[in-house]
N, C-alpha and C. Protein backbone atom coordinates (compact mmCIF):
# COMPACT_ATOMS: atom_id res chain seq x y z
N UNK A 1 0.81 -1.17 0.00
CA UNK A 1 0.00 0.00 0.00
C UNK A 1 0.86 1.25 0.00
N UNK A 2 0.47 2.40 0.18
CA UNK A 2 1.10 3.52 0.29
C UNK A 2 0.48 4.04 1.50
N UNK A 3 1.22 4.87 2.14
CA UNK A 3 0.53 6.23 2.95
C UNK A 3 1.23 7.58 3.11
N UNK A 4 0.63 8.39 2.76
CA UNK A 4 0.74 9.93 3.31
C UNK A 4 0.61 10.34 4.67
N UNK A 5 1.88 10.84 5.56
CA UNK A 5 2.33 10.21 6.88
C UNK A 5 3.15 11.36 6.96
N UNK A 6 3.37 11.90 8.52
CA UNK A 6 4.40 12.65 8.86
C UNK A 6 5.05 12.26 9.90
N UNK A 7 5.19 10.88 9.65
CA UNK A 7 5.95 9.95 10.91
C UNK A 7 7.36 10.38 10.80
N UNK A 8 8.22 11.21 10.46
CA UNK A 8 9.41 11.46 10.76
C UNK A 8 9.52 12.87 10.49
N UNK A 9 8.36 13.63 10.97
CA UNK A 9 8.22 15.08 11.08
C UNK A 9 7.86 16.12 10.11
N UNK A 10 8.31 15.14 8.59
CA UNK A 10 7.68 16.49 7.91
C UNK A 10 6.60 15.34 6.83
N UNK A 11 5.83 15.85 5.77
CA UNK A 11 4.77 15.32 5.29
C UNK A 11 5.69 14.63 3.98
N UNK A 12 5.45 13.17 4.38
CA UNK A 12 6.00 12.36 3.20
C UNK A 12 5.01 11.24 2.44
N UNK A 13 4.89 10.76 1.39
CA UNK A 13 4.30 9.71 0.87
C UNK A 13 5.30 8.34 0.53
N UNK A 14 4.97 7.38 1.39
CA UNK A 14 5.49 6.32 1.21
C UNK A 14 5.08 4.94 1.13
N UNK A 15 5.71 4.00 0.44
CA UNK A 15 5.40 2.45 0.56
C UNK A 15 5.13 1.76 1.60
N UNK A 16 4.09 1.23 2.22
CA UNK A 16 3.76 0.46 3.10
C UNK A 16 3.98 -1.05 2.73
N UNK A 17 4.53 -1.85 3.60
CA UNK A 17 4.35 -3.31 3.61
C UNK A 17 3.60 -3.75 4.94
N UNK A 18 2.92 -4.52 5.17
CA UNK A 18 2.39 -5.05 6.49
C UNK A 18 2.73 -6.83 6.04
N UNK A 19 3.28 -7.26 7.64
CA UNK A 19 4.09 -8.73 7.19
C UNK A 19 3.72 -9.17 8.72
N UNK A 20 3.26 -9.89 8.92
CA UNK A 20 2.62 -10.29 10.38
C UNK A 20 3.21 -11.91 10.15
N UNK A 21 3.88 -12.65 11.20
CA UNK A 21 4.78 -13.93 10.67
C UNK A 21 4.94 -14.86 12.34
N UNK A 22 4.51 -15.94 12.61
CA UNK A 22 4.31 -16.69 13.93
C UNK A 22 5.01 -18.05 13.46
N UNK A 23 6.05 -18.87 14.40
CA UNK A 23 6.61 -20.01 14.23
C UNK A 23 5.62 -20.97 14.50
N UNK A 24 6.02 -22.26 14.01
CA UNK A 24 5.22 -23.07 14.10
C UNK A 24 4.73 -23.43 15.66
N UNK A 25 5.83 -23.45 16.16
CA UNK A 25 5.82 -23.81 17.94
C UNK A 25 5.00 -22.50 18.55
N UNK A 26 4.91 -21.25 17.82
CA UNK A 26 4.21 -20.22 18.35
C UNK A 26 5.43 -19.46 19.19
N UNK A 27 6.16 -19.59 19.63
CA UNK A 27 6.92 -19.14 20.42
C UNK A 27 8.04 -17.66 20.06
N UNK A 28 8.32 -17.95 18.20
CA UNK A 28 9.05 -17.32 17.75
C UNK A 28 8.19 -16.04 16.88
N UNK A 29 8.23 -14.85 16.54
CA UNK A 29 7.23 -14.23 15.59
C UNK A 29 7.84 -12.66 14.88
N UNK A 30 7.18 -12.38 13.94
CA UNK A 30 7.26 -10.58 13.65
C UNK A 30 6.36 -10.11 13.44
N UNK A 31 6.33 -8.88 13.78
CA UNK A 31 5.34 -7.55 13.08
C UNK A 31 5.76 -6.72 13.04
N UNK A 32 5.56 -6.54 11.32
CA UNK A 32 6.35 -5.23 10.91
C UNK A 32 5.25 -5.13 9.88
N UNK A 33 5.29 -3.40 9.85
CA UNK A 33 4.55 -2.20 9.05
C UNK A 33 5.67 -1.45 8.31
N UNK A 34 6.60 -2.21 7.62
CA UNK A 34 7.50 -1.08 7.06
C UNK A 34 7.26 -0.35 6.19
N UNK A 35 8.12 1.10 6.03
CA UNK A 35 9.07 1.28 7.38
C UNK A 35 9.03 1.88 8.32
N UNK A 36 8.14 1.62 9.03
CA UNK A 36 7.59 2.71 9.73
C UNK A 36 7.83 1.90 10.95
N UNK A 37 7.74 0.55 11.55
CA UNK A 37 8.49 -0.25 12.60
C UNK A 37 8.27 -1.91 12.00
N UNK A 38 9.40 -2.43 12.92
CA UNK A 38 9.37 -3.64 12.84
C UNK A 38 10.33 -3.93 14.28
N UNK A 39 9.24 -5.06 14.30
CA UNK A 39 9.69 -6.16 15.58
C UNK A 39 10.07 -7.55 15.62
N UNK A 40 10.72 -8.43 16.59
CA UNK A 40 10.71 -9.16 16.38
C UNK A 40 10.02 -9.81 17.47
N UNK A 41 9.38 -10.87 17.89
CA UNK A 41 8.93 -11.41 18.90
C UNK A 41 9.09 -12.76 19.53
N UNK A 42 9.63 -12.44 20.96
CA UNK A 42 9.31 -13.68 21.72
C UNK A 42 8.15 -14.11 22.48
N UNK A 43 7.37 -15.29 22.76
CA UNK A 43 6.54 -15.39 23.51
C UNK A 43 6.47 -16.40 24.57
N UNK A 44 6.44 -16.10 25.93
CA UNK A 44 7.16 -16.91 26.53
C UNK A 44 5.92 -17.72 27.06
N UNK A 45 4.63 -17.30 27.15
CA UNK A 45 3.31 -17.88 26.93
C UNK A 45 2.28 -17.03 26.71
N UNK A 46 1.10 -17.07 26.32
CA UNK A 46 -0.10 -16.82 26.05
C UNK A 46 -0.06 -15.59 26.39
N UNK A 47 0.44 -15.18 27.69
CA UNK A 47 0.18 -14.16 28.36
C UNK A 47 0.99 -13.23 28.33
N UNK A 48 2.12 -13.43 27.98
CA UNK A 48 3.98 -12.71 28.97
C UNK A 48 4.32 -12.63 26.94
N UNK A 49 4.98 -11.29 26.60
CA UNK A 49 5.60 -11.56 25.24
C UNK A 49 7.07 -10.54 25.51
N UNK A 50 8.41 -10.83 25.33
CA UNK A 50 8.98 -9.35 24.49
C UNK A 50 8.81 -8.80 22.99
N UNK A 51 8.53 -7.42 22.64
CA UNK A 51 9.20 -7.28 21.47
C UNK A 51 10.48 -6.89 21.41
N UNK A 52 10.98 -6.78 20.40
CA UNK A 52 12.47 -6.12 20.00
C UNK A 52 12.81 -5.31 18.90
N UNK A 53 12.79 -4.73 18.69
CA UNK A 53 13.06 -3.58 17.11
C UNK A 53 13.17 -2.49 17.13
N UNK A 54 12.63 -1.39 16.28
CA UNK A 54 12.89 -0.05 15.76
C UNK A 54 11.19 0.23 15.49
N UNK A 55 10.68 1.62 15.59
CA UNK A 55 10.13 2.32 15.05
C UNK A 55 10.41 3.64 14.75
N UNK A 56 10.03 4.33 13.76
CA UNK A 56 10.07 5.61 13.12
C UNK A 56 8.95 6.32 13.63
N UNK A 57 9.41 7.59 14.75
CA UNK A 57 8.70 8.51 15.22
C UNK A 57 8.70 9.34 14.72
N UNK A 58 7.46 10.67 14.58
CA UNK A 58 7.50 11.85 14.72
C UNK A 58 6.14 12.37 14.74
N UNK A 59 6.17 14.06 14.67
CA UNK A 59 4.72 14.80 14.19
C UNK A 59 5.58 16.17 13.74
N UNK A 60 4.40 17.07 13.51
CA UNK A 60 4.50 18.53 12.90
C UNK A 60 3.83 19.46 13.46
N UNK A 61 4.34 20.11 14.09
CA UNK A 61 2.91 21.07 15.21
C UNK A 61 2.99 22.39 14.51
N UNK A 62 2.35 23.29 13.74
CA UNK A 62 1.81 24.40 13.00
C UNK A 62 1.54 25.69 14.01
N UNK A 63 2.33 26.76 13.92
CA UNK A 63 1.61 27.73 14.73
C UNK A 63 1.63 28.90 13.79
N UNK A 64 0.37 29.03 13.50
CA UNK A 64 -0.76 29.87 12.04
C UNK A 64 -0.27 31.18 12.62
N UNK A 65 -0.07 32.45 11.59
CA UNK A 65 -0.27 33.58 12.09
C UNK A 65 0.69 34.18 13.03
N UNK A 66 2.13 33.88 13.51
CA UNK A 66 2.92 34.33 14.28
C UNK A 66 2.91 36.23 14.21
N UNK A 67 3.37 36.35 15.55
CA UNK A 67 3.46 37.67 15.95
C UNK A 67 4.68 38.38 14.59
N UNK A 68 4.19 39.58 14.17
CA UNK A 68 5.39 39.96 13.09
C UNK A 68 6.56 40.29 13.69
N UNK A 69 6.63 40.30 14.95
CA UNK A 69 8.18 40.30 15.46
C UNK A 69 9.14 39.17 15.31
N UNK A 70 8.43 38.42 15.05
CA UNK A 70 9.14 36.95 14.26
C UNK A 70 10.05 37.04 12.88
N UNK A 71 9.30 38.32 12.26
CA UNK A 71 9.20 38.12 10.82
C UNK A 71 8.56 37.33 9.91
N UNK A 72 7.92 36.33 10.82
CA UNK A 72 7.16 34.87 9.82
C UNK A 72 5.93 35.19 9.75
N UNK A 73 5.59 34.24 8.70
CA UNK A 73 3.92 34.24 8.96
C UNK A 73 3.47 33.23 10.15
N UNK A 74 4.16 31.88 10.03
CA UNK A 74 3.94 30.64 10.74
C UNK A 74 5.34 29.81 10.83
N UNK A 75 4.89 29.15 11.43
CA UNK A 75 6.50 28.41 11.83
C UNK A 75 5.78 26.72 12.30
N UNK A 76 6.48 26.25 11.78
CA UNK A 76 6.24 24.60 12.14
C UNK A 76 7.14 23.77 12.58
N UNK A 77 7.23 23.14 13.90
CA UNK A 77 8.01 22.58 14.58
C UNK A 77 7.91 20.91 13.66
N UNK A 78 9.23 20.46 13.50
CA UNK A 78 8.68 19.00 12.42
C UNK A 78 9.71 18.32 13.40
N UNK A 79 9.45 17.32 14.25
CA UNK A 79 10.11 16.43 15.07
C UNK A 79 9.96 14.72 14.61
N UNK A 80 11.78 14.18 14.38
CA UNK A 80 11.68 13.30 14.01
C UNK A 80 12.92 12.17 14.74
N UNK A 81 12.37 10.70 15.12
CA UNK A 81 13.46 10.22 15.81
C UNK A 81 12.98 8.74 15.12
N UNK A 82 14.10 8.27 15.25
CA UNK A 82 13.94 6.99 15.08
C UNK A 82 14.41 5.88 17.06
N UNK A 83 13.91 4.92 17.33
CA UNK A 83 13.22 4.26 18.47
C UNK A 83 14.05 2.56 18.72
N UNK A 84 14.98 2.49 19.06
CA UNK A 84 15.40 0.89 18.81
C UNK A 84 14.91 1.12 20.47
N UNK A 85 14.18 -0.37 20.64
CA UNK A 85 13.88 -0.63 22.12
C UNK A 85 13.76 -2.58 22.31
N UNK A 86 13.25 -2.39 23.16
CA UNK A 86 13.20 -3.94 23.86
C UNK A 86 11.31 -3.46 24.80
N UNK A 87 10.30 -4.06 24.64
CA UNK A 87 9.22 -3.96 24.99
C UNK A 87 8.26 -5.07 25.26
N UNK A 88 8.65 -5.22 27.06
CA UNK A 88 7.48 -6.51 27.61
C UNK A 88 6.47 -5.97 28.01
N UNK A 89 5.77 -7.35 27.42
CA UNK A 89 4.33 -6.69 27.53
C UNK A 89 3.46 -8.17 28.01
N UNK A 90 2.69 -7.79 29.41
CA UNK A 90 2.30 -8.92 29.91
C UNK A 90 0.57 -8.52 30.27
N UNK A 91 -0.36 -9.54 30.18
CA UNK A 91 -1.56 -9.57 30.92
C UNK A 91 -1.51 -9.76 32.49
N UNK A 92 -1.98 -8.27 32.98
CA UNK A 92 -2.60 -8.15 34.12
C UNK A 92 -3.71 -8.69 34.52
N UNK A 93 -4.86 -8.67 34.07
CA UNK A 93 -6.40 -9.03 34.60
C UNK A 93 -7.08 -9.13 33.30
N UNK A 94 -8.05 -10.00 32.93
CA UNK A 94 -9.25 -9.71 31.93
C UNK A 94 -8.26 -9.17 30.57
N UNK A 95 -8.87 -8.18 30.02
CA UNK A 95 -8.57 -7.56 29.26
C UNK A 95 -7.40 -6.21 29.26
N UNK A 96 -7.24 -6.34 30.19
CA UNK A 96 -5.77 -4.89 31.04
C UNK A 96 -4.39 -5.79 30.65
N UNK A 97 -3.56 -5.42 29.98
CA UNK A 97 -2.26 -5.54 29.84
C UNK A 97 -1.07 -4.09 30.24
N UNK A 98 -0.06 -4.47 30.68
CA UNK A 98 0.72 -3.85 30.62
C UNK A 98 1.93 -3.94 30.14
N UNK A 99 2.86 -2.65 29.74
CA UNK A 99 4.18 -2.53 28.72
C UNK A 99 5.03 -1.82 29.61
N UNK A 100 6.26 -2.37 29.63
CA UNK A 100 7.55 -1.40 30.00
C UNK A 100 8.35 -2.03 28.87
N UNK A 101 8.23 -0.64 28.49
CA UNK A 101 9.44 -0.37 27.72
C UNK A 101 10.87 0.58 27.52
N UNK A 102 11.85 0.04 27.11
CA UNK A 102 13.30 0.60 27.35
C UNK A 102 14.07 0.72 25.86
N UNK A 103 14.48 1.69 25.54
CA UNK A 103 15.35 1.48 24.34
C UNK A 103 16.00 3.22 24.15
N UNK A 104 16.68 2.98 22.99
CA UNK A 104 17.27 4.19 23.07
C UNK A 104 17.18 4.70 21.25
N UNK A 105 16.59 6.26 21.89
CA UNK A 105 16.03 7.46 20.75
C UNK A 105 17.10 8.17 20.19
N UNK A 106 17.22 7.58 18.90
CA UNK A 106 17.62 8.18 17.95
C UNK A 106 17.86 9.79 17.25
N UNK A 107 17.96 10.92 17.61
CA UNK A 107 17.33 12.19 17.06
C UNK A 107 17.55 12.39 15.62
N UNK A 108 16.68 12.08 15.01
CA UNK A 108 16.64 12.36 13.22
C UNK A 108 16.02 13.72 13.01
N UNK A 109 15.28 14.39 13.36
CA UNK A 109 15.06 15.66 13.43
C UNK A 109 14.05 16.08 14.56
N UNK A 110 14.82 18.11 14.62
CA UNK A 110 14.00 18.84 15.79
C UNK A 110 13.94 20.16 15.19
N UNK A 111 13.72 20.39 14.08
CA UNK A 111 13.50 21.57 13.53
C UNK A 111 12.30 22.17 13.15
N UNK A 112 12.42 23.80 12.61
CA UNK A 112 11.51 24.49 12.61
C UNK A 112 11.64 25.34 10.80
N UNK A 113 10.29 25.00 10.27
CA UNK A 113 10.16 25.79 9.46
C UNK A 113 9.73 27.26 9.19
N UNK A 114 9.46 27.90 8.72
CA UNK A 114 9.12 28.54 7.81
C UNK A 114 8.10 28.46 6.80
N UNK A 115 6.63 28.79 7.53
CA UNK A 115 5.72 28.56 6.67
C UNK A 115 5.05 29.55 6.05
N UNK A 116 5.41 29.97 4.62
CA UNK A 116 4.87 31.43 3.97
C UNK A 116 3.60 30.91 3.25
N UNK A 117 2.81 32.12 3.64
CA UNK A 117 1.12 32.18 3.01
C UNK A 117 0.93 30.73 3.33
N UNK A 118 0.61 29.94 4.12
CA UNK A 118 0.37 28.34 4.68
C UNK A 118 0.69 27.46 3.60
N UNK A 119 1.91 27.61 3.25
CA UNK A 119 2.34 26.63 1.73
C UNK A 119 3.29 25.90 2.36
N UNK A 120 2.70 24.30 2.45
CA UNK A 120 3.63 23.87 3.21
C UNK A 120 4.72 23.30 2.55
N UNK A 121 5.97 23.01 2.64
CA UNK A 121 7.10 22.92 2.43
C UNK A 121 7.58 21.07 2.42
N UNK A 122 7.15 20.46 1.59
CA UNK A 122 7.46 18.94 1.41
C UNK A 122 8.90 18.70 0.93
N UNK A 123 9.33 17.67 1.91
CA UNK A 123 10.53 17.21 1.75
C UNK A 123 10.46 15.79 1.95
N UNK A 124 10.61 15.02 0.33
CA UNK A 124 10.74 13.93 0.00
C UNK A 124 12.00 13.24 0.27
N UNK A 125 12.30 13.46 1.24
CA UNK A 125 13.89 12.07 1.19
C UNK A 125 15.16 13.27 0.60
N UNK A 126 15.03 14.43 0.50
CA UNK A 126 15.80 15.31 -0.47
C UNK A 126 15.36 15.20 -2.26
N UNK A 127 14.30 14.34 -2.31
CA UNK A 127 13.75 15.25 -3.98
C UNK A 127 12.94 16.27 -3.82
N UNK A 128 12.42 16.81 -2.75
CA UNK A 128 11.30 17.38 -3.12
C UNK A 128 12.27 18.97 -2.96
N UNK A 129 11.27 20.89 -2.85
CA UNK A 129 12.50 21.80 -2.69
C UNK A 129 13.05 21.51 -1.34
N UNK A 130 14.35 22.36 -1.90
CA UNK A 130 15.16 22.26 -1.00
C UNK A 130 15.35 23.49 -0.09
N UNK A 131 15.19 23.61 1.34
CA UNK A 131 15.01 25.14 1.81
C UNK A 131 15.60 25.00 2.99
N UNK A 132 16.62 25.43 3.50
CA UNK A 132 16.96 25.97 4.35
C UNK A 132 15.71 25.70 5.78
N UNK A 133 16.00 24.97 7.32
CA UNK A 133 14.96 25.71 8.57
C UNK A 133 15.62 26.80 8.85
N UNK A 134 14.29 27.34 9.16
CA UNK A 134 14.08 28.50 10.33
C UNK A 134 15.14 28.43 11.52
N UNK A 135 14.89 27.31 11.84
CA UNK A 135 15.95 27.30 12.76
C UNK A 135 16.12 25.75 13.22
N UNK A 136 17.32 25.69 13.24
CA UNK A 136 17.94 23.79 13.08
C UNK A 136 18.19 23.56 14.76
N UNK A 137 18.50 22.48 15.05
CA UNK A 137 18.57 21.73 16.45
C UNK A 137 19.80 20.62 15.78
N UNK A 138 20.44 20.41 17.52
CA UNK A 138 21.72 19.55 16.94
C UNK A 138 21.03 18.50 18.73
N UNK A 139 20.28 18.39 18.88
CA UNK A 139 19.70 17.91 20.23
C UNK A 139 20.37 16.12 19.90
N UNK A 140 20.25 15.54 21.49
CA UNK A 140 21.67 14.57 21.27
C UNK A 140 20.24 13.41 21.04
N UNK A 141 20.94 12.60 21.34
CA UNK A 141 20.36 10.66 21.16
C UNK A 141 20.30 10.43 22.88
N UNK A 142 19.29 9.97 23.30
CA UNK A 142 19.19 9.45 24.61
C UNK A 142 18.39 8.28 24.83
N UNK A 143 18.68 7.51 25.92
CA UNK A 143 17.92 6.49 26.55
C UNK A 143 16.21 6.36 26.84
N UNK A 144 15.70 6.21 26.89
CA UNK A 144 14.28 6.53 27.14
C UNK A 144 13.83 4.99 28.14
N UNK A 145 12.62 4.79 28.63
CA UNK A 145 12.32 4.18 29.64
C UNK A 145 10.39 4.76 29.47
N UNK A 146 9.74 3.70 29.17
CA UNK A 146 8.05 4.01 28.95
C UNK A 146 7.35 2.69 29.90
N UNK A 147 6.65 3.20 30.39
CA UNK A 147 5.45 2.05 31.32
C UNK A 147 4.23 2.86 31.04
N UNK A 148 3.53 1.39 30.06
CA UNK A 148 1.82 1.27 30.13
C UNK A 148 0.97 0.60 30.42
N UNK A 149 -0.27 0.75 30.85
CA UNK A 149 -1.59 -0.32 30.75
C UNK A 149 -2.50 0.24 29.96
N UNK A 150 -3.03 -0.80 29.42
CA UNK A 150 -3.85 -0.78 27.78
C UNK A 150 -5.17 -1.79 28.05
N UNK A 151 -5.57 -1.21 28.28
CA UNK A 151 -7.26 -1.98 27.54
C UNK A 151 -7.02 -2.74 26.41
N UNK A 152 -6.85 -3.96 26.41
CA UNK A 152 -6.96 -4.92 24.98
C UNK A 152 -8.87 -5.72 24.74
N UNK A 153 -9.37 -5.29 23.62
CA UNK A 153 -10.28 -5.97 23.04
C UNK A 153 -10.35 -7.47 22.88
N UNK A 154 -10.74 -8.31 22.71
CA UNK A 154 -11.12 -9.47 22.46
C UNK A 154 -10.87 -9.91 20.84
C-alpha cells in the first residue's frame, strides 16, 4: 500500500508493507509495518511476550499567524526520531495488559520551518524543494524508559 504520513516530522508519501509472521511452535514471531516499525517477537506464553526492534517517530505542530516580530507568517516545529527498544508486555487481569518499555532514541530531526502564506514545504527524502529551517537543532540521542496499561479488546 502507500501512505501519506508525517511519521518522521515532515509530510511524506510512502510504501507500506504489512508482514505479520508466527513459528510453528508459536513461540518465535514478527510484526512489521515497514518502514515505519518492525519487531521481532518472543513469547514466553499466552500471556507474557517481548518485542524487539525499531520504530520511526514523529509529528508537525503548526503555529498559524505568528506575531510579526518573528518576521514569519507561521512556523512549524517538524520532530523526528527513530526508536530501537526492547518492549514486555504482559496480561494483568481480563482484558488490562501492561508494557515497560526501554530502548534508546535516535534524534533524526527537531526543527523548525518557515511557513509562507500556509504553503507547506514537502521534503521527500531530499527530492522534493530544498530550503533551508528556520531554525535547526543539533539535540543529542538518549535512553528513554516508557510504562503502560492498555485496555486490549477481544
Amino acid at each position: 500500500g502507500a501512505s501519506r504520513t508525517y511519521r518522521v516530522g515532515a509530510l511524506n508519501y510512502i510504501p507500506i508493507v504489512l508482514y505479520n509472521w508466527t513459528s510453528r511452535s508459536k513461540t518465535w514471531g514478527a510484526e512489521i509495518l515497514a518502514p515505519a516499525r518492525a519487531h521481532g517477537r518472543y513469547n514466553f506464553n499466552a500471556r507474557n511476550l517481548l518485542l524487539f526492534g525499531y520504530e520511526l517517530d514523529g509529528a508537525s505542530h503548526r503555529l498559524n499567524q505568528v506575531s510579526d516580530d518573528f518576521g514569519v507568517n507561521s512556523i512549524e516545529l517538524r520532530r523526528g526520531e527513530i526508536k530501537l527498544r526492547l518492549d514486555y508486555q504482559f496480561q494483568v487481569t481480563g482484558f488490562f495488559w501492561a508494557s515497560i518499555q526501554a530502548g534508546y532514541r535516535i534524534n533524526y530531526s527537531f526543527n523548525m520551518d518557515e511557513i509562507e502564506n500556509r504553503s507547506d514545504i514537502t521534503r521527500l527524502f531530499g527530492l522534493g524543494r530544498e530550503q533551508e529551517f528556520w531554525l535547526s537543532n543539533t539535540i543529542g540521542n538518549t535512553p528513554y524508559f516508557h510504562v503502560s496499561l492498555n485496555f486490549v479488546s477481544p
